[in-house]
C-alpha atoms as a PDB file:
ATOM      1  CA  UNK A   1      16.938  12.392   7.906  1.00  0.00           C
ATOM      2  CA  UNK A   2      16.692   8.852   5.853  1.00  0.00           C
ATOM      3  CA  UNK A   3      13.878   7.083   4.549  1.00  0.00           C
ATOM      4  CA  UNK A   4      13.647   3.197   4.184  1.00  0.00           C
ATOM      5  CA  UNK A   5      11.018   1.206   2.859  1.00  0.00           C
ATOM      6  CA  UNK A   6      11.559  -1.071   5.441  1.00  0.00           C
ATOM      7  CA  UNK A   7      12.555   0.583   8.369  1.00  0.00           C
ATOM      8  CA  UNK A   8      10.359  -0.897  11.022  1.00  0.00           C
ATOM      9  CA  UNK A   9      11.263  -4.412   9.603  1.00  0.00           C
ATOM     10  CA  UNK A  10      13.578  -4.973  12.884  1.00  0.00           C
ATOM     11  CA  UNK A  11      10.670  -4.126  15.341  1.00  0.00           C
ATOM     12  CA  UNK A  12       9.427  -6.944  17.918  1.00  0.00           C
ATOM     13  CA  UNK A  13       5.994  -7.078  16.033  1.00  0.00           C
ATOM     14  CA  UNK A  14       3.706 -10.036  15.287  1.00  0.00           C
ATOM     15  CA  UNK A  15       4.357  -9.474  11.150  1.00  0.00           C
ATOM     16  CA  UNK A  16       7.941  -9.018  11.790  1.00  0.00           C
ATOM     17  CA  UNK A  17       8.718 -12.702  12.992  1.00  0.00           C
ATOM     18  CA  UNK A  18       6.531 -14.406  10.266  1.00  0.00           C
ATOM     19  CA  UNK A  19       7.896 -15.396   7.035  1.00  0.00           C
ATOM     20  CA  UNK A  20       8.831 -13.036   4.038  1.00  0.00           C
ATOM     21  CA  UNK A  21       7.638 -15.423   1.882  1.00  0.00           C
ATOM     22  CA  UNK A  22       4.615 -15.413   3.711  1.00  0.00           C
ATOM     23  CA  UNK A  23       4.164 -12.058   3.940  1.00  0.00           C
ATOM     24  CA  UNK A  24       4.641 -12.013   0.424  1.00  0.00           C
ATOM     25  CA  UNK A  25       2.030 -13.874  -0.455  1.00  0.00           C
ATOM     26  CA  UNK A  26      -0.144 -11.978   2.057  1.00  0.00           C
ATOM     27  CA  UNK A  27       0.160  -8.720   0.297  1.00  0.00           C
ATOM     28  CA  UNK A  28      -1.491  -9.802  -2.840  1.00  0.00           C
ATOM     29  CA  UNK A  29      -3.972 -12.028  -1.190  1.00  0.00           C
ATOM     30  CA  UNK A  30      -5.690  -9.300   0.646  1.00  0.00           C
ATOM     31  CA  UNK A  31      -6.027  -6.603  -2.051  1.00  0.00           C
ATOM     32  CA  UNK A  32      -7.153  -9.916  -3.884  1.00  0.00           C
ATOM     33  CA  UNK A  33     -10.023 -10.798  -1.393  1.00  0.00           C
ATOM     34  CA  UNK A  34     -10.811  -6.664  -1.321  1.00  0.00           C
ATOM     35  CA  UNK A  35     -11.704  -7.018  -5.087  1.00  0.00           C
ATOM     36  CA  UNK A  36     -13.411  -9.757  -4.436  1.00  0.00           C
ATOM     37  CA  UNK A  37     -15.579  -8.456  -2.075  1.00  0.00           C
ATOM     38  CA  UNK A  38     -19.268  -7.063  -3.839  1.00  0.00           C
ATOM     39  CA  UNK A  39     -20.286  -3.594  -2.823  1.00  0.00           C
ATOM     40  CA  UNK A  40     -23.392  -5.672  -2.128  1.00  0.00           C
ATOM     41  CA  UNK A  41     -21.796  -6.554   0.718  1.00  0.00           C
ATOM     42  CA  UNK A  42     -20.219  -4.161   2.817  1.00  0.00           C
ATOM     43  CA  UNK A  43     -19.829  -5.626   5.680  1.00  0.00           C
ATOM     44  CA  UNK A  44     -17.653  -8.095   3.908  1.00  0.00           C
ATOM     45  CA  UNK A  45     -15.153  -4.927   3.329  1.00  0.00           C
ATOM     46  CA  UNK A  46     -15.242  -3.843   6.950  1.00  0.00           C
ATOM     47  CA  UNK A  47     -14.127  -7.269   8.183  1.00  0.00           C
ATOM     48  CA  UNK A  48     -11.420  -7.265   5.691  1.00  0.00           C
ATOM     49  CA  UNK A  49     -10.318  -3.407   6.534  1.00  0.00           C
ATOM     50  CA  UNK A  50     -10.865  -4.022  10.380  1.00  0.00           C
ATOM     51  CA  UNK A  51      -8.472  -7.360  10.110  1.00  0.00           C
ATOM     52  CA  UNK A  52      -5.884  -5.188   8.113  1.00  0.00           C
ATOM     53  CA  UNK A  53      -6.211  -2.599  10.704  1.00  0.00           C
ATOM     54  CA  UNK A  54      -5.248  -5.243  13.569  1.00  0.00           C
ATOM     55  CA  UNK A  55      -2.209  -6.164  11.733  1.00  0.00           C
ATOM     56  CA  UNK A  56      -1.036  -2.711  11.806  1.00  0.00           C
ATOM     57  CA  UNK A  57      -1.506  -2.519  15.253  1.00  0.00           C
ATOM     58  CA  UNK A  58       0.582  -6.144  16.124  1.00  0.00           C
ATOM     59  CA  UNK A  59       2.967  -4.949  13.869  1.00  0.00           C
ATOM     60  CA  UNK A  60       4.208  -2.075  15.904  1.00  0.00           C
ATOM     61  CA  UNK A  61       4.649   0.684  12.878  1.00  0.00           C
ATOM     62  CA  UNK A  62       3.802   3.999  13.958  1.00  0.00           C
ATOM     63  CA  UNK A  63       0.732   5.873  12.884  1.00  0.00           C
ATOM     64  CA  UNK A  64       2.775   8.300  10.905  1.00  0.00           C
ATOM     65  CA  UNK A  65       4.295   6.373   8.966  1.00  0.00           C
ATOM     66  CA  UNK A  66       0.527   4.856   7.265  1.00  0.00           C
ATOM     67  CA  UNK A  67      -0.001   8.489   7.035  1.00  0.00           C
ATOM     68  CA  UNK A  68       3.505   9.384   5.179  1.00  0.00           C
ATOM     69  CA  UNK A  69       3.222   6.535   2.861  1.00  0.00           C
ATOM     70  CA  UNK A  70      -0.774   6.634   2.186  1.00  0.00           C
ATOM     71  CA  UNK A  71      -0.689  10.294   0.062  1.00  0.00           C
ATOM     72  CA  UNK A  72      -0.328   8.786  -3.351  1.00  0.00           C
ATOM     73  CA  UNK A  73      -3.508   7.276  -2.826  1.00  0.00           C
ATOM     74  CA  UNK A  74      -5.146  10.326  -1.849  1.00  0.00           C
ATOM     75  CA  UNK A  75      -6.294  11.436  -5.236  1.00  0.00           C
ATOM     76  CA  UNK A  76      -7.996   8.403  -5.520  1.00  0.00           C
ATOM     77  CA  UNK A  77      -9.788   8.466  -1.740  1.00  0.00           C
ATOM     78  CA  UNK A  78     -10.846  12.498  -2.787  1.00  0.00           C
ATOM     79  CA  UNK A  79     -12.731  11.003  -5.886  1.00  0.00           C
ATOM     80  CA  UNK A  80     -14.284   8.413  -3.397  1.00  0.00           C
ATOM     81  CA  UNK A  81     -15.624  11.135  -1.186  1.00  0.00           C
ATOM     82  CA  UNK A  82     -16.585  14.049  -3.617  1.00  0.00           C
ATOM     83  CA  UNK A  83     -19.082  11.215  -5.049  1.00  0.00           C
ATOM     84  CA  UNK A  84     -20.321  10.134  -1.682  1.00  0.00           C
ATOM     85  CA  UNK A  85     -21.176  13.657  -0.104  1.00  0.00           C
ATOM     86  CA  UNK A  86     -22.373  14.934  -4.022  1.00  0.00           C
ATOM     87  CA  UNK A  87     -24.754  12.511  -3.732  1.00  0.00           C
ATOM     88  CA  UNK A  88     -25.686  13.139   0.080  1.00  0.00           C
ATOM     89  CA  UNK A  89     -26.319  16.764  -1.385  1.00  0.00           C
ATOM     90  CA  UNK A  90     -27.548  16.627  -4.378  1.00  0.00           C
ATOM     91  CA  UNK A  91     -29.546  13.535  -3.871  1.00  0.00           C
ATOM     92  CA  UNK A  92     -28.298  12.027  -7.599  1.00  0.00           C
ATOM     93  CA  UNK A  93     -25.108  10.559  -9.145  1.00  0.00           C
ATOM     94  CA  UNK A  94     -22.264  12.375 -10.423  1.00  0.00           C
ATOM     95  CA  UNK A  95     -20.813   9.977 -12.897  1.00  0.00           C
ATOM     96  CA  UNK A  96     -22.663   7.105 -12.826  1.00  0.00           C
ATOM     97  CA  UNK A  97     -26.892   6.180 -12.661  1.00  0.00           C
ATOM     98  CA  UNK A  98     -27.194   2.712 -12.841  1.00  0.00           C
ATOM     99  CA  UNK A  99     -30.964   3.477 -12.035  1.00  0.00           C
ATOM    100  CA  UNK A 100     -30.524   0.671  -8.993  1.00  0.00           C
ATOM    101  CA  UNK A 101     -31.970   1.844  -5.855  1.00  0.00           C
ATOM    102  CA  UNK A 102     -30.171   1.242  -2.614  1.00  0.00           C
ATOM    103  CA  UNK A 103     -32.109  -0.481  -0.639  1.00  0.00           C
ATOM    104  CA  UNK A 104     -32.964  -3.004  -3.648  1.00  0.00           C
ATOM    105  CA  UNK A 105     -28.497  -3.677  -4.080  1.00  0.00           C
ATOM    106  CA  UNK A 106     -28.264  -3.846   0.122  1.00  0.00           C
ATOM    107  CA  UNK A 107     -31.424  -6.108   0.917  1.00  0.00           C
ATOM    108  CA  UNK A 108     -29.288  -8.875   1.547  1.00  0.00           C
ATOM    109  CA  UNK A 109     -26.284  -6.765   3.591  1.00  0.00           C
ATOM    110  CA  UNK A 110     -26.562  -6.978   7.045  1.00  0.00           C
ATOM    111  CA  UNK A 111     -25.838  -3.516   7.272  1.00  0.00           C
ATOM    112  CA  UNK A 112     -28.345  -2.254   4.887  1.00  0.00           C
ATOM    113  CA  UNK A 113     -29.786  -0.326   7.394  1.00  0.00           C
ATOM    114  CA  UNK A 114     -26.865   1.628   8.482  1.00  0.00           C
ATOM    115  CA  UNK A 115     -26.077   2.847   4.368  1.00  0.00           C
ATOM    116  CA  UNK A 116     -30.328   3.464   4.210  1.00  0.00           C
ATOM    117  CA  UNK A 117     -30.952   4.809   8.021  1.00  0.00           C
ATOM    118  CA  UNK A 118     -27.861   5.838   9.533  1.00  0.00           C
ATOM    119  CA  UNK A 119     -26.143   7.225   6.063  1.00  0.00           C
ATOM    120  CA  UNK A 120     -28.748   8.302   4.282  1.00  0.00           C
ATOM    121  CA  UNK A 121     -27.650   6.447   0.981  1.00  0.00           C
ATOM    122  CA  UNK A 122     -29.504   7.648  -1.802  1.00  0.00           C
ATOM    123  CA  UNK A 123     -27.881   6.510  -4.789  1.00  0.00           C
ATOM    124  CA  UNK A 124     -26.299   3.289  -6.132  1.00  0.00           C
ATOM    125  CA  UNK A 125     -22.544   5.276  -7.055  1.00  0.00           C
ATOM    126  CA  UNK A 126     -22.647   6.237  -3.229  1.00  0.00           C
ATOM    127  CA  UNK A 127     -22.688   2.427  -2.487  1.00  0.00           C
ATOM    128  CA  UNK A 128     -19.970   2.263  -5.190  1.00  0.00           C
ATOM    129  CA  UNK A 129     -17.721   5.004  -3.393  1.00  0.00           C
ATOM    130  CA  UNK A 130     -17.551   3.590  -0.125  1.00  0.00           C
ATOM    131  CA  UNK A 131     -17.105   0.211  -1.594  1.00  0.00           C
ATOM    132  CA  UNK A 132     -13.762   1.895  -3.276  1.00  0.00           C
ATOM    133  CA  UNK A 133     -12.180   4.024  -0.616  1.00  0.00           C
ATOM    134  CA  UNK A 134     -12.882   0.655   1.698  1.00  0.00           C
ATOM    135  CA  UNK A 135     -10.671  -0.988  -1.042  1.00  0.00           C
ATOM    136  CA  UNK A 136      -8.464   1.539  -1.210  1.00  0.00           C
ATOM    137  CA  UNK A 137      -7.503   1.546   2.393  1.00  0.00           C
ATOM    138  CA  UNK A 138      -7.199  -2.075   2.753  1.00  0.00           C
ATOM    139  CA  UNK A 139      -4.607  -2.607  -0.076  1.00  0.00           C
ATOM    140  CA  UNK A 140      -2.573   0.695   1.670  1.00  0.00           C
ATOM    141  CA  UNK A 141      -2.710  -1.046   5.077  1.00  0.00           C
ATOM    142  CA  UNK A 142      -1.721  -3.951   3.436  1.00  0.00           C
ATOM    143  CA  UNK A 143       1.152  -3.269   1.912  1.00  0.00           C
ATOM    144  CA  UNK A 144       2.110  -0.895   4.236  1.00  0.00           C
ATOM    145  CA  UNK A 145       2.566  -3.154   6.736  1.00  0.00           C
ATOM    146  CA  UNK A 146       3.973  -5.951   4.893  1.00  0.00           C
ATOM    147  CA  UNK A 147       6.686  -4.222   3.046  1.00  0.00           C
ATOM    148  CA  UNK A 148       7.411  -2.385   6.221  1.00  0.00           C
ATOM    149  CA  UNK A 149       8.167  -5.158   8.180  1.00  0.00           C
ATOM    150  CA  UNK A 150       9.914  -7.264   5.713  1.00  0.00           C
ATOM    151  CA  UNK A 151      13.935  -6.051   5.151  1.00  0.00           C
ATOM    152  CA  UNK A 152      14.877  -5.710   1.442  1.00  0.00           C
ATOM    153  CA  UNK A 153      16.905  -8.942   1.042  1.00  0.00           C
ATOM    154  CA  UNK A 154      13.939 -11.285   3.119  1.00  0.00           C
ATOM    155  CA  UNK A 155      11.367  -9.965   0.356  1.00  0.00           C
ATOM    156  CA  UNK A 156      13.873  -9.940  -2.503  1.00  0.00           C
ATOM    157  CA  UNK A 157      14.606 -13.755  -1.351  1.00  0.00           C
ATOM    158  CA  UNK A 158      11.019 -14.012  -1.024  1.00  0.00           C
ATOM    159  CA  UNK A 159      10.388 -13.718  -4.680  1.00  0.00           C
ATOM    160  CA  UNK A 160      12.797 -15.997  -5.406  1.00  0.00           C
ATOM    161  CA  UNK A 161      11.462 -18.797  -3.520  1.00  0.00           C
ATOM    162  CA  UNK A 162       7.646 -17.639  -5.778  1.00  0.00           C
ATOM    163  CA  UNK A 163       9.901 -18.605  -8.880  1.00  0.00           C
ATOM    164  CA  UNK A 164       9.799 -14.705 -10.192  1.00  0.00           C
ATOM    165  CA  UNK A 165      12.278 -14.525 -12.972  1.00  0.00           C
ATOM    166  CA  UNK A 166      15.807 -13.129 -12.796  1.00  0.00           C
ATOM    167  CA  UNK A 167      15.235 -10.157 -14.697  1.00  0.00           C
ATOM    168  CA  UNK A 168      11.588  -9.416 -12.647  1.00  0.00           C
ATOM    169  CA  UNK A 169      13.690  -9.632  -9.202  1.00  0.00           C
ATOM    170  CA  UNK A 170      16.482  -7.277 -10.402  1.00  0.00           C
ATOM    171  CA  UNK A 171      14.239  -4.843 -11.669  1.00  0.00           C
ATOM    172  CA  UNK A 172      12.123  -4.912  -8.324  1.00  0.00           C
ATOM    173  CA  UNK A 173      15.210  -4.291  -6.166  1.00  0.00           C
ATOM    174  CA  UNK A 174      17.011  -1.689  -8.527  1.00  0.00           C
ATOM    175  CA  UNK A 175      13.375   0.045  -8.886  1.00  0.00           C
ATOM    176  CA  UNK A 176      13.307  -0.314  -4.693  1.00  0.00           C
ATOM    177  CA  UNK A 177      16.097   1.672  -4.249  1.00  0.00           C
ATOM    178  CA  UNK A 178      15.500   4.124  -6.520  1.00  0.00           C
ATOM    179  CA  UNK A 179      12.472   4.948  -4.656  1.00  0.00           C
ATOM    180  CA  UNK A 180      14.318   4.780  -1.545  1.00  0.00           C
ATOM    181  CA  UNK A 181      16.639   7.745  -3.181  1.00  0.00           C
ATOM    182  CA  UNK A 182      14.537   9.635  -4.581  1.00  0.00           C
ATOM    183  CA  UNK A 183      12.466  10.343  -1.430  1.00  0.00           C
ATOM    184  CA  UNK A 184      15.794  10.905   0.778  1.00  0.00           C
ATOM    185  CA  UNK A 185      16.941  13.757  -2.104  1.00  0.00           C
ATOM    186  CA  UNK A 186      13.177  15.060  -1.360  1.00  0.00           C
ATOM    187  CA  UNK A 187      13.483  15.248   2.204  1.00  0.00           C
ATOM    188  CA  UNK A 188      17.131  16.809   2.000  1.00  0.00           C
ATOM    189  CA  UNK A 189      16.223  19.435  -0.606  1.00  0.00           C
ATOM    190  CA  UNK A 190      12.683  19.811   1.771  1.00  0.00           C
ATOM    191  CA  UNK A 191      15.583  20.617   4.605  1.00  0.00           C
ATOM    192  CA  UNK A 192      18.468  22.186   2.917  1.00  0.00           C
ATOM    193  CA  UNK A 193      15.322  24.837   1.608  1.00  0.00           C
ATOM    194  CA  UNK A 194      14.318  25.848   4.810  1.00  0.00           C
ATOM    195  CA  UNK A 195      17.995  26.300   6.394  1.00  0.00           C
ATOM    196  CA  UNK A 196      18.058  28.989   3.342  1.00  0.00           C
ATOM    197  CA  UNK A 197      15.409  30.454   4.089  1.00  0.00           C
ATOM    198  CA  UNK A 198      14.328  29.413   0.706  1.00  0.00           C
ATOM    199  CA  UNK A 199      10.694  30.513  -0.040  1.00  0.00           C
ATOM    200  CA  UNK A 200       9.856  31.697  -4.060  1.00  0.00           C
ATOM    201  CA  UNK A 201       7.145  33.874  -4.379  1.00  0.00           C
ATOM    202  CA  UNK A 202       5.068  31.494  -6.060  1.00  0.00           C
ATOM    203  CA  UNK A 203       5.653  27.863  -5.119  1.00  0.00           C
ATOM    204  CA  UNK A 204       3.524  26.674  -7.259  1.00  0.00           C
ATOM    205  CA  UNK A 205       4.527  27.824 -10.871  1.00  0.00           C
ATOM    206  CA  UNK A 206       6.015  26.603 -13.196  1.00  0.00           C
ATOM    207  CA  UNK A 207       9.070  27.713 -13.618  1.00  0.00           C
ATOM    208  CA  UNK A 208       9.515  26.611 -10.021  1.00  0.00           C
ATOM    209  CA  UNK A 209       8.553  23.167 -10.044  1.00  0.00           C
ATOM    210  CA  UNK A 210      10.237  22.395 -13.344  1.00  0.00           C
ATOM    211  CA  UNK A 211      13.381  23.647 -11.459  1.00  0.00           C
ATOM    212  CA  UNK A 212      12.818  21.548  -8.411  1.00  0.00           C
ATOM    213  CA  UNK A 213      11.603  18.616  -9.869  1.00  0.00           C
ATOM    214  CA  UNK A 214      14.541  18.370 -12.541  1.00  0.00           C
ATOM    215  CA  UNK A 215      17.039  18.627  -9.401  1.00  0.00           C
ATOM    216  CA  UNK A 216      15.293  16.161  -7.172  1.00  0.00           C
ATOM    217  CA  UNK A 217      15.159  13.998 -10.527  1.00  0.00           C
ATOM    218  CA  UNK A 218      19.027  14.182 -11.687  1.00  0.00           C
ATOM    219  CA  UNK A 219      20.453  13.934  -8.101  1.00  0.00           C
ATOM    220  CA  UNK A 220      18.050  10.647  -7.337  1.00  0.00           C
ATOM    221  CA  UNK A 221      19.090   9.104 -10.555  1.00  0.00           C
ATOM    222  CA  UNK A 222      23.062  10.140  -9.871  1.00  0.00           C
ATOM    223  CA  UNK A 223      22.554   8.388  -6.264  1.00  0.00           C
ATOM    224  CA  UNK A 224      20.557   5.149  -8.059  1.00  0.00           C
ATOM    225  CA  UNK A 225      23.761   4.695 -10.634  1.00  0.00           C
ATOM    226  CA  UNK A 226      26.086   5.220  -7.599  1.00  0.00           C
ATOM    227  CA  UNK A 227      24.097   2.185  -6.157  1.00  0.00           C
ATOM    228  CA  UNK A 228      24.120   0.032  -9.262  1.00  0.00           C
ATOM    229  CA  UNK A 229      27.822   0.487  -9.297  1.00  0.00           C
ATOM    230  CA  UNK A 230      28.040  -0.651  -5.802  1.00  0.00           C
ATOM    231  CA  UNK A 231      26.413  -3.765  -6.233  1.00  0.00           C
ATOM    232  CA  UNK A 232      28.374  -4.836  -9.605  1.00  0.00           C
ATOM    233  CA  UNK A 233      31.488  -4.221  -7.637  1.00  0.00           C
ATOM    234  CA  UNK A 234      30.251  -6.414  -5.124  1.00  0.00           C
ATOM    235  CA  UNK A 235      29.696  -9.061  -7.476  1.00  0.00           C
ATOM    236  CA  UNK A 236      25.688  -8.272  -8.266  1.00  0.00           C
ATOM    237  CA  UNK A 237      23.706  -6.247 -10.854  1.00  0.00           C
ATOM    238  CA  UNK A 238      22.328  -7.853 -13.809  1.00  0.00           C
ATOM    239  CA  UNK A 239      25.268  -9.702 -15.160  1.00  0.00           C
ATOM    240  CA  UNK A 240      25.884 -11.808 -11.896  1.00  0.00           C
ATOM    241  CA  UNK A 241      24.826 -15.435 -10.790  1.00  0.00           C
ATOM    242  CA  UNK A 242      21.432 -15.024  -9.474  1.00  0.00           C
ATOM    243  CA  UNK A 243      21.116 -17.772  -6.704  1.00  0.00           C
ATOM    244  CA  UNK A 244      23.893 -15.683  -4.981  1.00  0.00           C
ATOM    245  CA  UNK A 245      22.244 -12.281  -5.144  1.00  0.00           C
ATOM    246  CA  UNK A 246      19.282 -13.242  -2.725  1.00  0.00           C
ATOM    247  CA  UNK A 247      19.082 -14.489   0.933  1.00  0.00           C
ATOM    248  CA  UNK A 248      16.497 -17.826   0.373  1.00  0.00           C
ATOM    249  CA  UNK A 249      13.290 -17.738   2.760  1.00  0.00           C
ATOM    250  CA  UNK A 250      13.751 -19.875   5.759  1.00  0.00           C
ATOM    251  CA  UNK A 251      11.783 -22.583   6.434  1.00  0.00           C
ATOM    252  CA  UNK A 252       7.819 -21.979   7.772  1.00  0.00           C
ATOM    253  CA  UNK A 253       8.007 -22.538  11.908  1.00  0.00           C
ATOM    254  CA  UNK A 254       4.654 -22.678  14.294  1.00  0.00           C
ATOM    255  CA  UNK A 255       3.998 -19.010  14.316  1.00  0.00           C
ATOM    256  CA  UNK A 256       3.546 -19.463  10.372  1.00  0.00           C
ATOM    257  CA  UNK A 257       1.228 -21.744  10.343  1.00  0.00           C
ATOM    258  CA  UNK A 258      -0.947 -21.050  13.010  1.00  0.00           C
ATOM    259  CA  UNK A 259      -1.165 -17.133  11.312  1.00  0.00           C
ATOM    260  CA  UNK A 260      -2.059 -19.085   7.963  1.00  0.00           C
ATOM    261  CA  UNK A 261      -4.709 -20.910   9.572  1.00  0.00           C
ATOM    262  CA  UNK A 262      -5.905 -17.598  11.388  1.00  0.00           C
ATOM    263  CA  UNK A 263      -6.121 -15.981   7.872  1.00  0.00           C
ATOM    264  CA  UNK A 264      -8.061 -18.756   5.687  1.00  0.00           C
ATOM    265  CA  UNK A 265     -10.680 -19.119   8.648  1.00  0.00           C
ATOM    266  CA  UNK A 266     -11.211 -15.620   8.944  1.00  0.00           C
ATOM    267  CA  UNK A 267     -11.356 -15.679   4.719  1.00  0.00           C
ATOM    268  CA  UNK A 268     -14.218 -18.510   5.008  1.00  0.00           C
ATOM    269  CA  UNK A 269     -16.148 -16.221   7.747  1.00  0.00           C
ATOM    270  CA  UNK A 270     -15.810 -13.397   5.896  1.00  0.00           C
ATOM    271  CA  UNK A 271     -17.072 -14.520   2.477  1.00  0.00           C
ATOM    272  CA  UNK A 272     -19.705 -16.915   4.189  1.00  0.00           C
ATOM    273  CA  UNK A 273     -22.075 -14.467   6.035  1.00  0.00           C
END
């Protein structure tokens, strides 16, 4: 029962033998070409999702593990779909009426037809909402599967070799392992619960949570400081040299640059058609 951030980083995957600082630079650029992307164009976002999809798959992380680490984003991918089937009810917008009609914004998209036909698109902010969760589940693949397959001292030496500063590094990997901690006091409270038999009569109060959440909260922070005081006694933390805190990137091989040349000509395609 232990949760890493970057437990499948030792798998024989594709991702997992390419550079961190690479793969670095990979999991801003594709959140960054997501943006980019119009709703206009649609099938613009599919490419981009579909290619993020295939690195999951050549990376070798189970499916489990996108499904574990995608809930924070589920608020946001409920939003998405309460406007898109509101609007497949309803037949109007829920937020926003731009007053654009659908098949005016997709007469250039190649898949027009499927939102107009297929869909049965009827307002602009339905456009819009698919546009967003499309978005939304690229950057989670994304990152999923880059900071998954990159250990903690490849992608802390990663950010080195982008020139972060000192104090931007140390934050990332003390705020890293924080979030490591506080999800492993979660899952042992989760388990130490159900070998009591522990079951309030409401779960959801409260008094209940505020009790839960302040445990979970002190423990995690008590484990965090533990860890801080590990690493100054090792000679790291805030007050040590920082060239020997990190593990430089090794130099690009073959592999690198043949998957950098894969990923600008499938950027041209993409924002071409």
């Amino acid at each position: 029962m232990h949760f890493k951030i970057d437990e499948y980083h030792g798998a024989d995957g594709v991702i997992q033998k390419l550079n961190p600082a690479l793969k670095l630079g990979l999991i801003i650029a594709f959140p960054v070409m997501a943006s980019a992307a119009a709703p206009q164009k649609p099938e613009r976002l599919l490419l981009i999702f579909f290619f993020t999809l295939a690195l999951a798959a050549v990376s070798k992380i189970p499916f489990k593990a996108f499904i574990g680490r995608s809930l924070p984003a589920a608020p946001f991918v409920l939003y998405a779909a309460a406007v898109f089937f509101y609007g497949m009810i309803s037949g109007g917008s829920l937020f926003m009426d731009s007053g654009l009609r659908p098949d005016d914004v997709l007469k250039d998209s190649a898949l027009g037809f499927i939102y107009i036909d297929f869909l049965k698109i009827k307002t602009y902010e339905q456009i819009f909402a698919l546009a967003l969760m499309l978005k939304i589940f690229i950057g989670l693949n994304s990152v999923i599967v880059f900071s998954a397959a990159t250990s903690f001292n490849d992608l802390s030496g990663a950010l080195y070799v982008f020139k972060f500063p000192a104090v931007f590094v140390r934050l990332f990997k003390n705020t890293w392992r924080y979030l490591q901690d506080f999800i492993n006091e979660l899952l042992i409270m989760e388990f130490s619960s159900r070998l009591r038999f522990f079951k309030p009569k409401n779960m959801m109060s409260i008094k209940t949570f505020a009790m839960m959440f302040s445990a979970l909260f002190i423990k995690s922070f008590d484990r965090a400081e533990n860890n801080n005081l590990a690493m100054k006694l090792r000679g790291g933390g805030f007050n040590a040299a920082f060239k020997e805190e990190f593990y430089p990137a090794p130099a690009l091989n073959s592999g690198d640059y043949k998957f950098t040349a894969i990923f600008f000509a499938f950027t041209a395609f993409c924002f071409y058609i």
